[in-house]
PDB file of N, CA and C in Angstrom:
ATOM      1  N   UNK A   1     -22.376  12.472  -6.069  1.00  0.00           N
ATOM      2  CA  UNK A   1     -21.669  13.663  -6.491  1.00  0.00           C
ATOM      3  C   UNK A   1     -21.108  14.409  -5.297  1.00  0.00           C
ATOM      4  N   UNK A   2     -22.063  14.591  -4.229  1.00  0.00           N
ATOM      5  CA  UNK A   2     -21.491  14.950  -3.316  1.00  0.00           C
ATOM      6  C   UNK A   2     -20.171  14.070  -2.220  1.00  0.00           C
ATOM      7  N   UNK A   3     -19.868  12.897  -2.704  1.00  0.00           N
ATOM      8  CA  UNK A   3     -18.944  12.432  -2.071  1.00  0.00           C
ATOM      9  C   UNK A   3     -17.773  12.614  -2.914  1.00  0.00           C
ATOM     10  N   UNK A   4     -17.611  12.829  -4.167  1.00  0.00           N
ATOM     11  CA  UNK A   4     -16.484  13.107  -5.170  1.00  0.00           C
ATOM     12  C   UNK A   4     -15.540  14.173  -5.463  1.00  0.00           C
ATOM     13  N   UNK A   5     -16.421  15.689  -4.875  1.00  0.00           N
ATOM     14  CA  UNK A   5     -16.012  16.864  -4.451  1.00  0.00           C
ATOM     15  C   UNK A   5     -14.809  16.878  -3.608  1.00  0.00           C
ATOM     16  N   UNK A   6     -14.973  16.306  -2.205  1.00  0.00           N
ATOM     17  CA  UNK A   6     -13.827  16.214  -1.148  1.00  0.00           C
ATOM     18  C   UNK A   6     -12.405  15.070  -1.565  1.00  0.00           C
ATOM     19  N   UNK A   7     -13.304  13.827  -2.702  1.00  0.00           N
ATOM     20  CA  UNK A   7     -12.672  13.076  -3.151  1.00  0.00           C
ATOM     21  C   UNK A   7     -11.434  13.824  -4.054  1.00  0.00           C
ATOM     22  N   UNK A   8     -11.942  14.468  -4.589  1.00  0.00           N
ATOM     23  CA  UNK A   8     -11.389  15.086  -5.679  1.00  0.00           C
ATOM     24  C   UNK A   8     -10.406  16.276  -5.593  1.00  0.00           C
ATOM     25  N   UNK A   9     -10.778  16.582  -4.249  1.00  0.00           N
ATOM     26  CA  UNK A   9      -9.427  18.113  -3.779  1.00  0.00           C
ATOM     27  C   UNK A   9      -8.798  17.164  -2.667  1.00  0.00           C
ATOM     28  N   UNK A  10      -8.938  15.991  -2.323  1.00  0.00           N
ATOM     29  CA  UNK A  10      -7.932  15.412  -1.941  1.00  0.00           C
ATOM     30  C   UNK A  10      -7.182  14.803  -2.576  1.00  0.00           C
ATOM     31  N   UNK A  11      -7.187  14.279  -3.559  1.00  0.00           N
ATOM     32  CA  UNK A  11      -6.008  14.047  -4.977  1.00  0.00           C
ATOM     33  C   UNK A  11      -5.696  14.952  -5.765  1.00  0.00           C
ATOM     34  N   UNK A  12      -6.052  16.145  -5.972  1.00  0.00           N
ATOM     35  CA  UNK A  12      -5.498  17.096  -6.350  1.00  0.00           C
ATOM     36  C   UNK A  12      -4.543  17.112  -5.615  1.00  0.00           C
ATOM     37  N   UNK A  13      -4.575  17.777  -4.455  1.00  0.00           N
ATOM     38  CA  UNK A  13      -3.190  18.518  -3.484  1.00  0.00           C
ATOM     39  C   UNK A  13      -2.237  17.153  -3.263  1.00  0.00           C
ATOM     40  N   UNK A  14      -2.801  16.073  -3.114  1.00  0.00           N
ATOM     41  CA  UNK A  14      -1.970  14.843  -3.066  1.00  0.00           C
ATOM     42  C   UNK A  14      -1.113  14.608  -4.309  1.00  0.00           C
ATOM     43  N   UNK A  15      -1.490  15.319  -5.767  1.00  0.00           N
ATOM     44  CA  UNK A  15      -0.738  14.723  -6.876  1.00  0.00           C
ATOM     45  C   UNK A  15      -0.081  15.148  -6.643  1.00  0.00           C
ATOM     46  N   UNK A  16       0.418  16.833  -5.892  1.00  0.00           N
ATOM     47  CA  UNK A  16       1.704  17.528  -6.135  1.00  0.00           C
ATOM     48  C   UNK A  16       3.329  16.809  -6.019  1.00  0.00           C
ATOM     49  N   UNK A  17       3.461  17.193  -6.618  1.00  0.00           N
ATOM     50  CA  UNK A  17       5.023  16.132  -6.399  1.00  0.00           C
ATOM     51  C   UNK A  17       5.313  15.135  -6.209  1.00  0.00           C
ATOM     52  N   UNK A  18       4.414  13.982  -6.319  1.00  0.00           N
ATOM     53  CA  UNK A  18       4.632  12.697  -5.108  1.00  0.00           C
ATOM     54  C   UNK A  18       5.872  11.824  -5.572  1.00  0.00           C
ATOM     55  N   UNK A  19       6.232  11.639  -7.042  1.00  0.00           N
ATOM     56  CA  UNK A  19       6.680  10.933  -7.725  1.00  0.00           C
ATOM     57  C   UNK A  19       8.961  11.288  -6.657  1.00  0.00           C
ATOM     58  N   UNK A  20       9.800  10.384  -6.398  1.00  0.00           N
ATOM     59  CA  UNK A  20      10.664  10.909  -5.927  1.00  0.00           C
ATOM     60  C   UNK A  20      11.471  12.256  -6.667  1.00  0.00           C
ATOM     61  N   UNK A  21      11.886  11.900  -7.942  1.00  0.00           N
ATOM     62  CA  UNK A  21      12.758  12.204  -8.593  1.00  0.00           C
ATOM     63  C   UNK A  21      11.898  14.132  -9.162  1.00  0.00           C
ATOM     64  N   UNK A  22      10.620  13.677  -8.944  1.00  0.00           N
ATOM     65  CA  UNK A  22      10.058  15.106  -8.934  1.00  0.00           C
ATOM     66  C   UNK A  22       9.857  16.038  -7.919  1.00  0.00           C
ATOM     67  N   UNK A  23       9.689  15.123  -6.908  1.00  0.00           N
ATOM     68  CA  UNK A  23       9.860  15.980  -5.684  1.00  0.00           C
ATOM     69  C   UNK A  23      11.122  16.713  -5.354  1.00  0.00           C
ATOM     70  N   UNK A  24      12.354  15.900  -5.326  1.00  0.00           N
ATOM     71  CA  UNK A  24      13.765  16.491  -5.091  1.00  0.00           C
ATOM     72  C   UNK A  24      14.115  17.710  -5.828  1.00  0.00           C
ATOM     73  N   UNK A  25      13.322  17.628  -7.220  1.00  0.00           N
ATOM     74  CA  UNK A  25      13.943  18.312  -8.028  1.00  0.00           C
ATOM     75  C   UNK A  25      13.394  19.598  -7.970  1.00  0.00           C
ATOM     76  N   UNK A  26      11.963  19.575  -7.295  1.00  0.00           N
ATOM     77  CA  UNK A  26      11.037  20.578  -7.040  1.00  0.00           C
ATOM     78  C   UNK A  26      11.913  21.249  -5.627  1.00  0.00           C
ATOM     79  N   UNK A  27      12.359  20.307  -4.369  1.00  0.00           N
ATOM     80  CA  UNK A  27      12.405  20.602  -3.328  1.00  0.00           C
ATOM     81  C   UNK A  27      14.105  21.389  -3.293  1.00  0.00           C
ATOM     82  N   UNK A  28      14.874  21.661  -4.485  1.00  0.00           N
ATOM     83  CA  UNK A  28      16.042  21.593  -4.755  1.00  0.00           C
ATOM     84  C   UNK A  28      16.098  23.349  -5.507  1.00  0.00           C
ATOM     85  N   UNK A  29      14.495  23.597  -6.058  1.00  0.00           N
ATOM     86  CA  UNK A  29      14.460  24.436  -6.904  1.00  0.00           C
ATOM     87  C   UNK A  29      13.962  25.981  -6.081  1.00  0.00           C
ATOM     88  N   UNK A  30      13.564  26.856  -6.614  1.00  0.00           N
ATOM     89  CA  UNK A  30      13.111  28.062  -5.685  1.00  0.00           C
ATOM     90  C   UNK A  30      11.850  27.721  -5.490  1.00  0.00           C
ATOM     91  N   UNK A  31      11.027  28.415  -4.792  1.00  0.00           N
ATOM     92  CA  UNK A  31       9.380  28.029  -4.799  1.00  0.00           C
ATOM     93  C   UNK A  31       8.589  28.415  -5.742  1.00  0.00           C
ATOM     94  N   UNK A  32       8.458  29.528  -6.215  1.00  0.00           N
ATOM     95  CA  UNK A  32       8.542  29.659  -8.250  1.00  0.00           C
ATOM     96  C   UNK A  32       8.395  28.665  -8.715  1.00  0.00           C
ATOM     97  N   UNK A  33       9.225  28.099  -9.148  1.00  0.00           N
ATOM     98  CA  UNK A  33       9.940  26.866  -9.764  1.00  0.00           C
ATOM     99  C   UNK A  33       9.234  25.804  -9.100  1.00  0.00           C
ATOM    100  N   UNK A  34       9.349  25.805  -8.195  1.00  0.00           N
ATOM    101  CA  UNK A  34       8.424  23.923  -7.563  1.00  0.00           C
ATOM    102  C   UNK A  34       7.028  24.214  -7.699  1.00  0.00           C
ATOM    103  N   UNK A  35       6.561  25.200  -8.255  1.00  0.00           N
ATOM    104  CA  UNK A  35       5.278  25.829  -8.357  1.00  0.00           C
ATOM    105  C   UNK A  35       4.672  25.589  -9.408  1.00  0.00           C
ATOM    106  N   UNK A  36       5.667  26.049 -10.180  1.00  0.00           N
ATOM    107  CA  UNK A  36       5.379  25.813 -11.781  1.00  0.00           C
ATOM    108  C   UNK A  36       5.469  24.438 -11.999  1.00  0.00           C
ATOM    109  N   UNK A  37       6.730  23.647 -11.059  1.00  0.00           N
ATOM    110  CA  UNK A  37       6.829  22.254 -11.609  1.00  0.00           C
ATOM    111  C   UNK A  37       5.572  21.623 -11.348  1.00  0.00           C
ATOM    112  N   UNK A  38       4.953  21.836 -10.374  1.00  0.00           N
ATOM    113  CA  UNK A  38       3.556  21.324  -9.860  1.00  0.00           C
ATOM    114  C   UNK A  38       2.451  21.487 -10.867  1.00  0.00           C
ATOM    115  N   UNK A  39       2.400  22.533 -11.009  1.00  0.00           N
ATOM    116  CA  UNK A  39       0.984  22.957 -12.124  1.00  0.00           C
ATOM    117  C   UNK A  39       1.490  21.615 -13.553  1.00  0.00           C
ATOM    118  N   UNK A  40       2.522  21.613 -13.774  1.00  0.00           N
ATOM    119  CA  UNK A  40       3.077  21.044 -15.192  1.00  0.00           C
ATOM    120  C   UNK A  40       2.575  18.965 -14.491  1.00  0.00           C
ATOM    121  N   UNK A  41       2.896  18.934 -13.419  1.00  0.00           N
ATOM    122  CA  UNK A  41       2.419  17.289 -13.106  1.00  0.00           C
ATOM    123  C   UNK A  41       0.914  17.264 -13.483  1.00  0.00           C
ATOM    124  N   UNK A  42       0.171  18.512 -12.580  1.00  0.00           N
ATOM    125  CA  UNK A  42      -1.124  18.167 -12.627  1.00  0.00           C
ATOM    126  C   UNK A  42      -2.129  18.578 -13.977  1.00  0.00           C
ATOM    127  N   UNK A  43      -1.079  18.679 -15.079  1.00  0.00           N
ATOM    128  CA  UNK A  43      -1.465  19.196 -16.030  1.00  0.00           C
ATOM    129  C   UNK A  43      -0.843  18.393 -17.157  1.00  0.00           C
ATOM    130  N   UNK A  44      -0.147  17.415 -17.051  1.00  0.00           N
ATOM    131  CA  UNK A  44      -0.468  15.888 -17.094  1.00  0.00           C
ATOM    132  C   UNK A  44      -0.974  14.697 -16.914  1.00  0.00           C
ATOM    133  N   UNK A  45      -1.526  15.040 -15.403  1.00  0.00           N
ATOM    134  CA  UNK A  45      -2.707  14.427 -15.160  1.00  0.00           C
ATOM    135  C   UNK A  45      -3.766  13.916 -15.598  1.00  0.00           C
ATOM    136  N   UNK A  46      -4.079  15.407 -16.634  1.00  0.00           N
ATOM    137  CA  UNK A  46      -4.863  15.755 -16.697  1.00  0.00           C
ATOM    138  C   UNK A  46      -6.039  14.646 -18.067  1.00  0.00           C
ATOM    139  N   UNK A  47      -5.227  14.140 -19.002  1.00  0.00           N
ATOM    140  CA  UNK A  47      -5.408  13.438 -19.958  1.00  0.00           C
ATOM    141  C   UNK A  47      -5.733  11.527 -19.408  1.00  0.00           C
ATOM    142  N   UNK A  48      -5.000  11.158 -18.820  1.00  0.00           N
ATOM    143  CA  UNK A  48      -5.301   9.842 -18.096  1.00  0.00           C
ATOM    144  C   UNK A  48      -6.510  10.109 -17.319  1.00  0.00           C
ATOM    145  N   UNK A  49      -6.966  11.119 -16.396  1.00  0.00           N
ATOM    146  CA  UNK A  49      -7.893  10.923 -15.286  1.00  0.00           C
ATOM    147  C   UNK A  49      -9.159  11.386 -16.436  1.00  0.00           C
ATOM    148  N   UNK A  50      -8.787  11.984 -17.745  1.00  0.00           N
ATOM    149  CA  UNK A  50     -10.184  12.336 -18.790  1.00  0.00           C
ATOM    150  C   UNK A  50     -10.252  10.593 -19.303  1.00  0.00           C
ATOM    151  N   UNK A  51      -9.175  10.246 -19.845  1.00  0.00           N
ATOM    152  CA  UNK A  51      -9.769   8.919 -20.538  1.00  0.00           C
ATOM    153  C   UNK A  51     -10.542   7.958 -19.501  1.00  0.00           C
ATOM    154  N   UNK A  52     -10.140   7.771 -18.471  1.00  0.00           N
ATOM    155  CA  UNK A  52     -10.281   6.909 -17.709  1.00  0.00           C
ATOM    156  C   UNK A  52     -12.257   7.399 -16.872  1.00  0.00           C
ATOM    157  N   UNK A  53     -12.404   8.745 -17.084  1.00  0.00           N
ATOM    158  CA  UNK A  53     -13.848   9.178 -17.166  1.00  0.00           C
ATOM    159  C   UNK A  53     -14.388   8.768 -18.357  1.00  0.00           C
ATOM    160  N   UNK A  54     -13.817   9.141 -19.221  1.00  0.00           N
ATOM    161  CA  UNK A  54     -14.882   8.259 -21.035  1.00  0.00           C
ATOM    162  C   UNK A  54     -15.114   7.377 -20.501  1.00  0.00           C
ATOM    163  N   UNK A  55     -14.123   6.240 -19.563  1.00  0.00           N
ATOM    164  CA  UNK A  55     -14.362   4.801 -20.006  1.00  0.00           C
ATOM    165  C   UNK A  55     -15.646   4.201 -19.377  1.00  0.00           C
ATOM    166  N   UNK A  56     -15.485   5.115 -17.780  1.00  0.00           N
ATOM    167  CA  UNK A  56     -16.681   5.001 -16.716  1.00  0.00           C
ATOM    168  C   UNK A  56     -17.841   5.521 -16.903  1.00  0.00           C
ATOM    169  N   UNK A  57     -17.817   6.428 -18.296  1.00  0.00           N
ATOM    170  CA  UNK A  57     -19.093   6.763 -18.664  1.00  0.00           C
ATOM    171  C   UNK A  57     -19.713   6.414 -19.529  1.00  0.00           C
ATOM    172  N   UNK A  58     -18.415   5.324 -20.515  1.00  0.00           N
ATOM    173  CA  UNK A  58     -19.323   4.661 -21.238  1.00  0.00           C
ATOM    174  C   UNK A  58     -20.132   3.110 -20.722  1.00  0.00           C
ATOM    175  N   UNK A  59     -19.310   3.052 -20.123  1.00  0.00           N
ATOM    176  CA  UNK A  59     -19.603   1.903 -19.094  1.00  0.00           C
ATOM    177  C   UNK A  59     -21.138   2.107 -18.166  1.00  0.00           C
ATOM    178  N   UNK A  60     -20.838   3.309 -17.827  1.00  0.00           N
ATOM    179  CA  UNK A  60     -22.766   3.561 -17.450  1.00  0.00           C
ATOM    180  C   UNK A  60     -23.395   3.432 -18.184  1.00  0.00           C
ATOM    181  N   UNK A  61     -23.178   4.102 -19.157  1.00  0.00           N
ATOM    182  CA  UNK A  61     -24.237   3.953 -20.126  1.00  0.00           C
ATOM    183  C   UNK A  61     -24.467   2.789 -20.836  1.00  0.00           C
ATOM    184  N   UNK A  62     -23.417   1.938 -20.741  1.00  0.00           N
ATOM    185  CA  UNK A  62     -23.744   0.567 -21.549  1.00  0.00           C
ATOM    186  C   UNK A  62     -25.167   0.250 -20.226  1.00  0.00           C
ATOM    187  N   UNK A  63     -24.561   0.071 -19.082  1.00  0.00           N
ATOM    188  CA  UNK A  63     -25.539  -0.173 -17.733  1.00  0.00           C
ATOM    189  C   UNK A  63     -27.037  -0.370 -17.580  1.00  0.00           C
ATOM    190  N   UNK A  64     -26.877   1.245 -18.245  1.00  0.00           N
ATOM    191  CA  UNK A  64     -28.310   1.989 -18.197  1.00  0.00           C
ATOM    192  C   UNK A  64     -29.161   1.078 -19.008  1.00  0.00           C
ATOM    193  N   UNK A  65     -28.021   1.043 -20.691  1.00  0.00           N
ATOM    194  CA  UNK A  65     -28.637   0.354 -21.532  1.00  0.00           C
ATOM    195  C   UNK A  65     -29.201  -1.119 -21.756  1.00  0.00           C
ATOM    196  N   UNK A  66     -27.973  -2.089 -21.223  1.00  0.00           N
ATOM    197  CA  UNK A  66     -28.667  -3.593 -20.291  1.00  0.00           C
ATOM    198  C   UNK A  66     -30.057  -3.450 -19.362  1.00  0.00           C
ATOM    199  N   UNK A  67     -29.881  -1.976 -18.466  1.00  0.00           N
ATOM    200  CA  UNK A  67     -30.728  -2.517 -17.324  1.00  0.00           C
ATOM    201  C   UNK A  67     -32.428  -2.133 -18.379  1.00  0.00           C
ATOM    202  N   UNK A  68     -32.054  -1.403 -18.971  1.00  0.00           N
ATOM    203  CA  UNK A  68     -33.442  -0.943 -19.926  1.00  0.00           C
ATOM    204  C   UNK A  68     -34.133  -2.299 -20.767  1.00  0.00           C
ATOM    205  N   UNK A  69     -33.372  -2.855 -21.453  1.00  0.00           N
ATOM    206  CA  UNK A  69     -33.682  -3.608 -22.322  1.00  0.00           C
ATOM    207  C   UNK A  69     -33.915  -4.884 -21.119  1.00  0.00           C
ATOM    208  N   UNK A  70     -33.354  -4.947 -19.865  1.00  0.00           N
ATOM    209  CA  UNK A  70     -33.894  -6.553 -19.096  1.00  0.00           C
ATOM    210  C   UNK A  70     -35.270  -5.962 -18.973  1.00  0.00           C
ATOM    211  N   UNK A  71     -35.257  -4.810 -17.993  1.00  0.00           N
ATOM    212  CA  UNK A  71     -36.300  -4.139 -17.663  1.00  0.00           C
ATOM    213  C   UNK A  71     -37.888  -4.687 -18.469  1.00  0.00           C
ATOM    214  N   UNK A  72     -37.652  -4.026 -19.572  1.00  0.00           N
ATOM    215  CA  UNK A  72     -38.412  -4.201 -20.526  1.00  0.00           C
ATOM    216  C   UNK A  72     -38.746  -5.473 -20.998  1.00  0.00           C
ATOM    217  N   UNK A  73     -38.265  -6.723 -20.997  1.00  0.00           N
ATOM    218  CA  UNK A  73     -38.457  -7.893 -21.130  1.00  0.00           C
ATOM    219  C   UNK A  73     -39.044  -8.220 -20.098  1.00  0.00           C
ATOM    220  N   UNK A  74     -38.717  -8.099 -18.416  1.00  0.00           N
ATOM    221  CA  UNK A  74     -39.685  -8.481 -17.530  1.00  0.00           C
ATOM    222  C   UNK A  74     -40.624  -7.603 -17.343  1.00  0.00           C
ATOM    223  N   UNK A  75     -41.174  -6.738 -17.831  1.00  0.00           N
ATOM    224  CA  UNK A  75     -42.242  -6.187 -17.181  1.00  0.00           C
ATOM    225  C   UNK A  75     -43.463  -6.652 -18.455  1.00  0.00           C
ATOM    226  N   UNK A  76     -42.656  -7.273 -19.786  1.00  0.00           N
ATOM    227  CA  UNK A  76     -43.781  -7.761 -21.139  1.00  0.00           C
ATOM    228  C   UNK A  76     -43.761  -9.402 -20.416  1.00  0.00           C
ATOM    229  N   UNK A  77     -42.993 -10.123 -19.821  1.00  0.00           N
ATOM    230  CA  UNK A  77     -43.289 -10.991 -19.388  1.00  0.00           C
ATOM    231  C   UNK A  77     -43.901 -11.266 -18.506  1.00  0.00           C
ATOM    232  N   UNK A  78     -44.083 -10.072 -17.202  1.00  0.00           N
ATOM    233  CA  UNK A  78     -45.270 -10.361 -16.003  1.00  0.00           C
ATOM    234  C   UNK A  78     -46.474  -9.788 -16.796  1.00  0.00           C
ATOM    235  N   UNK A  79     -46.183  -9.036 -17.606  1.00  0.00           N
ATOM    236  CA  UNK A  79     -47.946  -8.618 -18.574  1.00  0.00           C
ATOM    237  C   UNK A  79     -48.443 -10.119 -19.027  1.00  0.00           C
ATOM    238  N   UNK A  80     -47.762 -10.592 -20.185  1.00  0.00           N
ATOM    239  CA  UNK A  80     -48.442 -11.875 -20.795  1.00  0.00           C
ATOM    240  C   UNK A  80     -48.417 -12.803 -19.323  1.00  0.00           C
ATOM    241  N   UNK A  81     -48.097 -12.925 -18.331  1.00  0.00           N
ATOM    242  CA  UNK A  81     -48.927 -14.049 -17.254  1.00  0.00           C
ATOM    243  C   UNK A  81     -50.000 -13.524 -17.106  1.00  0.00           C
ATOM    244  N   UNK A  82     -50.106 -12.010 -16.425  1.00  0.00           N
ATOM    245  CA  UNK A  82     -51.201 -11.588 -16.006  1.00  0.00           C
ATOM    246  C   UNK A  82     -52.417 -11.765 -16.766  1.00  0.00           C
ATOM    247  N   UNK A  83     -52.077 -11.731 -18.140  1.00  0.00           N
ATOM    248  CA  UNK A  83     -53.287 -12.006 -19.324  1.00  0.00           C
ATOM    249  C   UNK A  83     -53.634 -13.573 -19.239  1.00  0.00           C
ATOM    250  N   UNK A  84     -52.632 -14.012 -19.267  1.00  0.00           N
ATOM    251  CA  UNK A  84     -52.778 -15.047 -19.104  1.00  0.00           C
ATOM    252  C   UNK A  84     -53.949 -16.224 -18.351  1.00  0.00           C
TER     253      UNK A  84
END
């Protein structure tokens, strides 16, 4: 978590404008205006970088859920040797 913080306000300020045809049009406009155009990119953003978190979180959790259920099979399988 703590490496995602710095991760994360460095793609912020990086989304601003990057695209050409948005930049010009930003760099063409008053600063107002390239201001607002900015907030409106990163507020499109905003929906791709959420799905693309569902996906990595369901994906943990599938993880969690594999590593539980192996888990649990080897630790009933070193029991029955030990009884054994």
């Amino acid at each position: 978590m703590k490496r995602l913080l710095p991760i994360l306000m460095l793609a912020v300020s990086a989304a601003n404008a990057q695209c050409v045809m948005c930049f010009r049009t930003a760099a063409a406009q008053q600063e107002e205006r390239a201001k607002v155009l900015n907030i409106g990119i990163v507020v499109m953003l905003i929906p791709p970088v959420l799905i693309l978190g569902g996906f990595l979180y369901l994906a943990y959790r599938r993880n969690l859920a594999y590593a539980e259920r192996d888990g649990g099979e080897a630790h009933r399988q070193s029991t029955e040797k030990t009884a054994a």
